[in-house]
Structures are given as structure tokens and as C-alpha cells.
C-alpha atoms as a PDB file:
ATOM      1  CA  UNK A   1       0.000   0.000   0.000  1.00  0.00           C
ATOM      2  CA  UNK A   2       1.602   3.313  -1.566  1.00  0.00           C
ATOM      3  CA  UNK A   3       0.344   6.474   0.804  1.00  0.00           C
ATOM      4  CA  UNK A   4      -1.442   9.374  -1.529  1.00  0.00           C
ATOM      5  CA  UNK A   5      -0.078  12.701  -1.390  1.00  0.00           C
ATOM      6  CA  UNK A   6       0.226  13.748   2.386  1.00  0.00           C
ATOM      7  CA  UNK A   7      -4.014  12.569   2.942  1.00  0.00           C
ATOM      8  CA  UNK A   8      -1.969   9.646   4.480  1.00  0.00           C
ATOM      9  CA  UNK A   9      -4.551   7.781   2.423  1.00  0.00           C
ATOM     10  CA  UNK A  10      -3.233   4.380   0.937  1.00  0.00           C
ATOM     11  CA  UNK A  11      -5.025   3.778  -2.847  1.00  0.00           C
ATOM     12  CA  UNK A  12      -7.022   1.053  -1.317  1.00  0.00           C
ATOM     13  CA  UNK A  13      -8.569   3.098   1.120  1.00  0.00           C
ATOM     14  CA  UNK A  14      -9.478   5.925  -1.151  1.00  0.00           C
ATOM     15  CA  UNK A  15     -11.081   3.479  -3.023  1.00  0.00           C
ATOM     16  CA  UNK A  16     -12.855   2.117  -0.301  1.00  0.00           C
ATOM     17  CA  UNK A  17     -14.079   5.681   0.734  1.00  0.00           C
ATOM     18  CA  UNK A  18     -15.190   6.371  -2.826  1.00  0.00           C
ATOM     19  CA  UNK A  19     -17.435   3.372  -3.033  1.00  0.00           C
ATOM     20  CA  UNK A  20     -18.771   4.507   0.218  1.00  0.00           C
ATOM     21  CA  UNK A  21     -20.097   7.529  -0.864  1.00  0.00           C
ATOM     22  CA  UNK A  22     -21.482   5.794  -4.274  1.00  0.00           C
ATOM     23  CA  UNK A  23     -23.513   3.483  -2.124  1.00  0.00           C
ATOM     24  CA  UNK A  24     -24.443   6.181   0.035  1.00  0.00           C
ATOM     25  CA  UNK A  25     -25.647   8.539  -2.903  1.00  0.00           C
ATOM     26  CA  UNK A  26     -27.448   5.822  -4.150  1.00  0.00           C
ATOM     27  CA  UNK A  27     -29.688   4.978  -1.257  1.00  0.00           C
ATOM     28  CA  UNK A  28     -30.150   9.473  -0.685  1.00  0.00           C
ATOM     29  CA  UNK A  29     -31.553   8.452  -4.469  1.00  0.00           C
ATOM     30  CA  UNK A  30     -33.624   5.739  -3.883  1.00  0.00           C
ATOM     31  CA  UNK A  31     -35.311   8.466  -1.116  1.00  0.00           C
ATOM     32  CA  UNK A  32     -36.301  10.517  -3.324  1.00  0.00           C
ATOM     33  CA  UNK A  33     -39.623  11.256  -3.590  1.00  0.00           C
ATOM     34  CA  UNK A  34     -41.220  10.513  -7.186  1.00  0.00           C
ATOM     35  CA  UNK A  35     -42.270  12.669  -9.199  1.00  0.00           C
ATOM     36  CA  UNK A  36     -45.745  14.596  -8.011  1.00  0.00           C
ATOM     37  CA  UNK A  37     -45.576  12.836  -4.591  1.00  0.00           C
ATOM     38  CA  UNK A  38     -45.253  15.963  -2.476  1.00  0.00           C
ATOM     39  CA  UNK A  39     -48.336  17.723  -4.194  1.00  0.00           C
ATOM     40  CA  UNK A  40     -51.009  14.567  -3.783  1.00  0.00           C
ATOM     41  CA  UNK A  41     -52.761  14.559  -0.818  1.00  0.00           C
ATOM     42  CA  UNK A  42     -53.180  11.698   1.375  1.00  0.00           C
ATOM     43  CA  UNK A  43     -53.242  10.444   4.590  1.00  0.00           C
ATOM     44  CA  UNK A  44     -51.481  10.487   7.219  1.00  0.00           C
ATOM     45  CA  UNK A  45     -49.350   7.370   7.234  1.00  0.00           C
ATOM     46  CA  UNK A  46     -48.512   8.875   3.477  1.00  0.00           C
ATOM     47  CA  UNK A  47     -47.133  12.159   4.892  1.00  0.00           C
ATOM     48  CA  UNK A  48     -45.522  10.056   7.460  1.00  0.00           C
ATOM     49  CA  UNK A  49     -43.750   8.340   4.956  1.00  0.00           C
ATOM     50  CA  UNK A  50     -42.819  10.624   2.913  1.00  0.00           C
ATOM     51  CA  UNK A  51     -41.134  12.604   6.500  1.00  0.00           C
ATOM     52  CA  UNK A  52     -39.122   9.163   7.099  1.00  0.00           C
ATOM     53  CA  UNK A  53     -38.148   9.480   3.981  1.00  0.00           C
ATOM     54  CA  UNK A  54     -36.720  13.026   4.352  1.00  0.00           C
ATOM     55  CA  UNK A  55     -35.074  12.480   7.689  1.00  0.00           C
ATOM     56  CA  UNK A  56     -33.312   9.037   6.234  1.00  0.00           C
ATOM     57  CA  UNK A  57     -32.077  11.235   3.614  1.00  0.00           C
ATOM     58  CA  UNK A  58     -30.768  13.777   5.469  1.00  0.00           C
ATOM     59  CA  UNK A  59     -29.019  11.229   7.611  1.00  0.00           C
ATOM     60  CA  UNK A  60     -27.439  10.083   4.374  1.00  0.00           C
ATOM     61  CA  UNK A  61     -26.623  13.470   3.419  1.00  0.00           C
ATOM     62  CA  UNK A  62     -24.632  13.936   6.589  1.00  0.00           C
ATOM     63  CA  UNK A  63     -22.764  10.508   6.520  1.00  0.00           C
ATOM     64  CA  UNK A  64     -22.050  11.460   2.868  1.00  0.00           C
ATOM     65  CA  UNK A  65     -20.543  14.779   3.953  1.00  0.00           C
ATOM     66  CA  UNK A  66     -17.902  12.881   6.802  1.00  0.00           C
ATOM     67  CA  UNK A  67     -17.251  10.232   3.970  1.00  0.00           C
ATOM     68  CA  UNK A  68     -16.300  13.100   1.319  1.00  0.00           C
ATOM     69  CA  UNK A  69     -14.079  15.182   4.425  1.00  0.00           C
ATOM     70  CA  UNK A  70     -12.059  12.033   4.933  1.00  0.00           C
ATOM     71  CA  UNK A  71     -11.618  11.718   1.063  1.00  0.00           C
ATOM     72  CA  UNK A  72     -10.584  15.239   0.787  1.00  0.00           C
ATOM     73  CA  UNK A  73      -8.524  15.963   3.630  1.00  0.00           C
ATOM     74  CA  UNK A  74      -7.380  12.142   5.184  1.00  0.00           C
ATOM     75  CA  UNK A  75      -7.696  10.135   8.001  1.00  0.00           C
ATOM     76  CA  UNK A  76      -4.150  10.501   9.305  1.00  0.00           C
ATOM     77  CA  UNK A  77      -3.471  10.875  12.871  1.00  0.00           C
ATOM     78  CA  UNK A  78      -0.283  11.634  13.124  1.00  0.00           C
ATOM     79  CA  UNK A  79      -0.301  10.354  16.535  1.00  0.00           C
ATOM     80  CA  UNK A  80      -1.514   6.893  14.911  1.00  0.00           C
ATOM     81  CA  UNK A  81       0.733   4.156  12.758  1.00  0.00           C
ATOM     82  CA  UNK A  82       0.806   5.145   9.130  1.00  0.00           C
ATOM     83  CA  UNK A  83      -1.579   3.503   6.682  1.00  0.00           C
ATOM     84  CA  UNK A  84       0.380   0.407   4.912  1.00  0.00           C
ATOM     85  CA  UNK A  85       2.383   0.064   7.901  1.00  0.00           C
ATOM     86  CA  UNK A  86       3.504  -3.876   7.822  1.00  0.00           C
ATOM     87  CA  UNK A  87       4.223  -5.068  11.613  1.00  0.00           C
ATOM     88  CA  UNK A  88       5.474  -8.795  12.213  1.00  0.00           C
ATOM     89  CA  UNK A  89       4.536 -10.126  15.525  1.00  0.00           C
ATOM     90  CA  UNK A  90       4.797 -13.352  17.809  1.00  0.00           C
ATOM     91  CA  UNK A  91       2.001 -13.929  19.878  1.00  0.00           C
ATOM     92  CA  UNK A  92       2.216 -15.629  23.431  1.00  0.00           C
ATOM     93  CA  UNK A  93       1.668 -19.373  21.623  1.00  0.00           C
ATOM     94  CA  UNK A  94       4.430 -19.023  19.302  1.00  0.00           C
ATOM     95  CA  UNK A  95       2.372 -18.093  16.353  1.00  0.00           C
ATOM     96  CA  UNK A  96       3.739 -15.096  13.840  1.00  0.00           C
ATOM     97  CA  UNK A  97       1.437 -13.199  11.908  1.00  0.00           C
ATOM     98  CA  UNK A  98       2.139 -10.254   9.596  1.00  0.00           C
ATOM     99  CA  UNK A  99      -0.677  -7.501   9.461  1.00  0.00           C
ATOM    100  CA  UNK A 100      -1.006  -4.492   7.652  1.00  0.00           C
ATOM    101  CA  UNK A 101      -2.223  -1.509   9.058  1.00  0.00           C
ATOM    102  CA  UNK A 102      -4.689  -0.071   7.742  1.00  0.00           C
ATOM    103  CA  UNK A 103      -6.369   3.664   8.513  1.00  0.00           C
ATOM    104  CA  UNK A 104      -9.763   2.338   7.253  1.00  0.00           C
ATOM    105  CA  UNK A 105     -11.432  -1.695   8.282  1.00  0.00           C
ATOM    106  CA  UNK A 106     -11.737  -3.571   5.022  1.00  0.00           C
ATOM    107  CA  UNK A 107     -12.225  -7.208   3.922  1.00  0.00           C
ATOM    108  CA  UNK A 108      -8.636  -7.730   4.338  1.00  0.00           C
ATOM    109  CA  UNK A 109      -8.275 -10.029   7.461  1.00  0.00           C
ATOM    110  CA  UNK A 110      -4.488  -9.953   7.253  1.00  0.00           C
ATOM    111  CA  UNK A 111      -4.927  -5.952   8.622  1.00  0.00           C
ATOM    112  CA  UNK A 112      -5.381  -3.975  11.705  1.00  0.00           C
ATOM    113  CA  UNK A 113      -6.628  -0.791  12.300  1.00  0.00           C
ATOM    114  CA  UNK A 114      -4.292   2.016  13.504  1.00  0.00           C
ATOM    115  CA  UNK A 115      -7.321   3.151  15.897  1.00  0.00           C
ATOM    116  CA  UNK A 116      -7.718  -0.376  17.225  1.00  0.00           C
ATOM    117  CA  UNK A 117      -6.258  -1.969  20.535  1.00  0.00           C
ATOM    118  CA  UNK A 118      -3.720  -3.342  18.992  1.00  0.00           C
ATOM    119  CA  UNK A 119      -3.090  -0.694  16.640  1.00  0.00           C
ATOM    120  CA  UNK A 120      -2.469   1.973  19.315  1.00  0.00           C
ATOM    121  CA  UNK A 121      -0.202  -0.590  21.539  1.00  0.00           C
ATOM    122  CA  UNK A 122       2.060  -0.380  18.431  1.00  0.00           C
ATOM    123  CA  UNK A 123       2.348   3.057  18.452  1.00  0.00           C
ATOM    124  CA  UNK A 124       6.045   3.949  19.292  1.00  0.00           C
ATOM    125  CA  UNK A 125       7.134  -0.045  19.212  1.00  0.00           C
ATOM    126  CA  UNK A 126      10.225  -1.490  17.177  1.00  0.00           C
ATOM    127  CA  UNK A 127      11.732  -4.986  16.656  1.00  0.00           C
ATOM    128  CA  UNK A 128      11.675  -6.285  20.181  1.00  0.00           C
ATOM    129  CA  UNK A 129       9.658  -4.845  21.726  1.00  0.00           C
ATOM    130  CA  UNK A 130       6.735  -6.535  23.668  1.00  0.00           C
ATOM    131  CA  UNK A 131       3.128  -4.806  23.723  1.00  0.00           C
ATOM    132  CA  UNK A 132       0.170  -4.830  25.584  1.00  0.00           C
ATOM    133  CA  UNK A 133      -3.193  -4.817  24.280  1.00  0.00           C
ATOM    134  CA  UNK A 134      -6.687  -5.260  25.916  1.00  0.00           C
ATOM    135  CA  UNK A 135      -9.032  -7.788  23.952  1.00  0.00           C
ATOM    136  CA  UNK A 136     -12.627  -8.915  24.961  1.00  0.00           C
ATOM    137  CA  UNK A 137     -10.874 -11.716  26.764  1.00  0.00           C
ATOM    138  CA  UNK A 138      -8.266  -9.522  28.565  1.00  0.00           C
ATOM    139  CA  UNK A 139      -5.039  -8.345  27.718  1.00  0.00           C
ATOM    140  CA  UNK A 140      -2.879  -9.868  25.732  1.00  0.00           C
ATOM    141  CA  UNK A 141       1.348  -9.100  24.924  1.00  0.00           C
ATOM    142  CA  UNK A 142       2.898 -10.111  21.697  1.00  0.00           C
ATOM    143  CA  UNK A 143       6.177  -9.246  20.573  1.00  0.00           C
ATOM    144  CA  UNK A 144       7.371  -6.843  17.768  1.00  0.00           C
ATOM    145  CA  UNK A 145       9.417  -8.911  15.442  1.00  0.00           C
ATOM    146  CA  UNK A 146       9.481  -5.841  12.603  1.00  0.00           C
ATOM    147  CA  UNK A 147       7.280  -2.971  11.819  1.00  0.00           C
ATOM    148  CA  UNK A 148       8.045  -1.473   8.288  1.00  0.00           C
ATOM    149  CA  UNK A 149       6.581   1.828   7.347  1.00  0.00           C
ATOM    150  CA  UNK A 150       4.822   2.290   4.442  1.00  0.00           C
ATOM    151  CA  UNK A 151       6.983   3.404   1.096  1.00  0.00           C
ATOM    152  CA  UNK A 152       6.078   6.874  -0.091  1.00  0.00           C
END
């Protein structure tokens, strides 16, 4: 994952955040009211309706707005890991994983989240190191074996 411009976006997650506000314009669309609906009378579940309608839209409106900030002006913290960030680690079993960190969740199950638990712990850590995280079952150390930052 290559970071865009100083957004501290990677190309995946711009891509992510633009199908997010396609799907989200789409459904603000499929709100709409048809053509002639406002002017016919009817009852009152009708005008109900048609109010639901309006407040689901403007909900989408808003989400659309925080999707489109992000887009425009990133989601880096600098206080956070860098998106494409790749971190080796040994858990307490023996087991070594490699994630990528990621600014945004995805499908990717290979990633973490810089905002997560385990994310945050990282924060600061190099080869050697041994972090603490909490998890629903407790907390949990692994050990840093590498953490890469992303090219530019």
C-alpha cells in the first residue's frame, strides 16, 4: 500500500471511501420522492412516509458529507501508525502473523486498524519490543518482530 499525497490515504482506502459515498448517494436516491408525490394529498401514514423518507435522507446526506471530508482531507493521525504500515509479531503461543495496518477496516483479514487496541499498543514499538493490548478476553502481549513503514 503506496500512501497518496500527504491525505496519508493508501489507494485502497481511497477506493474504499469512494465506493462509500457511491452506495451512500445511491440509497439518498432511492429516497427521493417521485415525481408529483409531495403535491397529492393523502393520509397520514402517506405524509408520514414521505417525513421518514426526508429524515433518512438527510441522515445520508450527513454521513455522505464525513465520507467526502475524509476523502478530501485524510484520516491521518499523526499520533496513529501510518496507513500500509507492515508489523510482524509473535504472539504468546508461538504463532507469527504479519498484518497491515490499515487507517480504514476492510475485507482484508491480514490488517489492523491504527485506531484499534492493537493498533495503538504499536504506536512507538520497534523490533523487540513486547506490547500490551486489551481484547474482549483480557489483555494480551505479543512481541514486535518488525514494523516497516509504508513506502512513499
Amino acid at each position: 500500500m503506496v500512501i497518496s499525497g500527504d491525505k496519508g490515504l493508501s489507494e485502497a482506502a481511497r477506493r474504499q471511501l469512494e465506493k462509500e459515498i457511491a452506495d451512500l448517494r445511491a440509497q439518498r436516491a432511492a429516497l427521493a420522492p417521485q415525481p408529483g408525490e409531495q403535491e397529492r394529498t393523502g393520509d397520514a401514514a402517506d405524509q408520514a412516509d414521505v417525513i421518514d423518507r426526508a429524515e433518512a435522507a438527510a441522515r445520508l446526506e450527513r454521513q455522505i458529507a464525513d465520507v467526502s471530508a475524509k476523502l478530501e482531507h485524510g484520516a491521518y493521525d499523526s499520533s496513529l501508525l501510518p496507513d500500509g504500515t507492515r508489523v510482524s509479531l509473535q504472539f504468546a503461543d508461538g504463532d507469527k502473523e504479519v498484518f497491515t495496518v490499515v487507517t480504514l477496516p476492510g475485507e482484508d483479514a491480514d490488517s489492523v486498524t491504527s485506531d484499534s487496541p492493537l493498533g495503538l499498543a504499536l504506536v512507538g514499538a520497534k523490533a523487540g519490543d513486547e506490547v500490551t493490548y486489551r481484547t474482549p478476553r483480557g489483555e494480551t502481549t505479543v512481541t514486535v518482530l518488525e514494523l516497516t513503514p509504508p513506502k512513499d
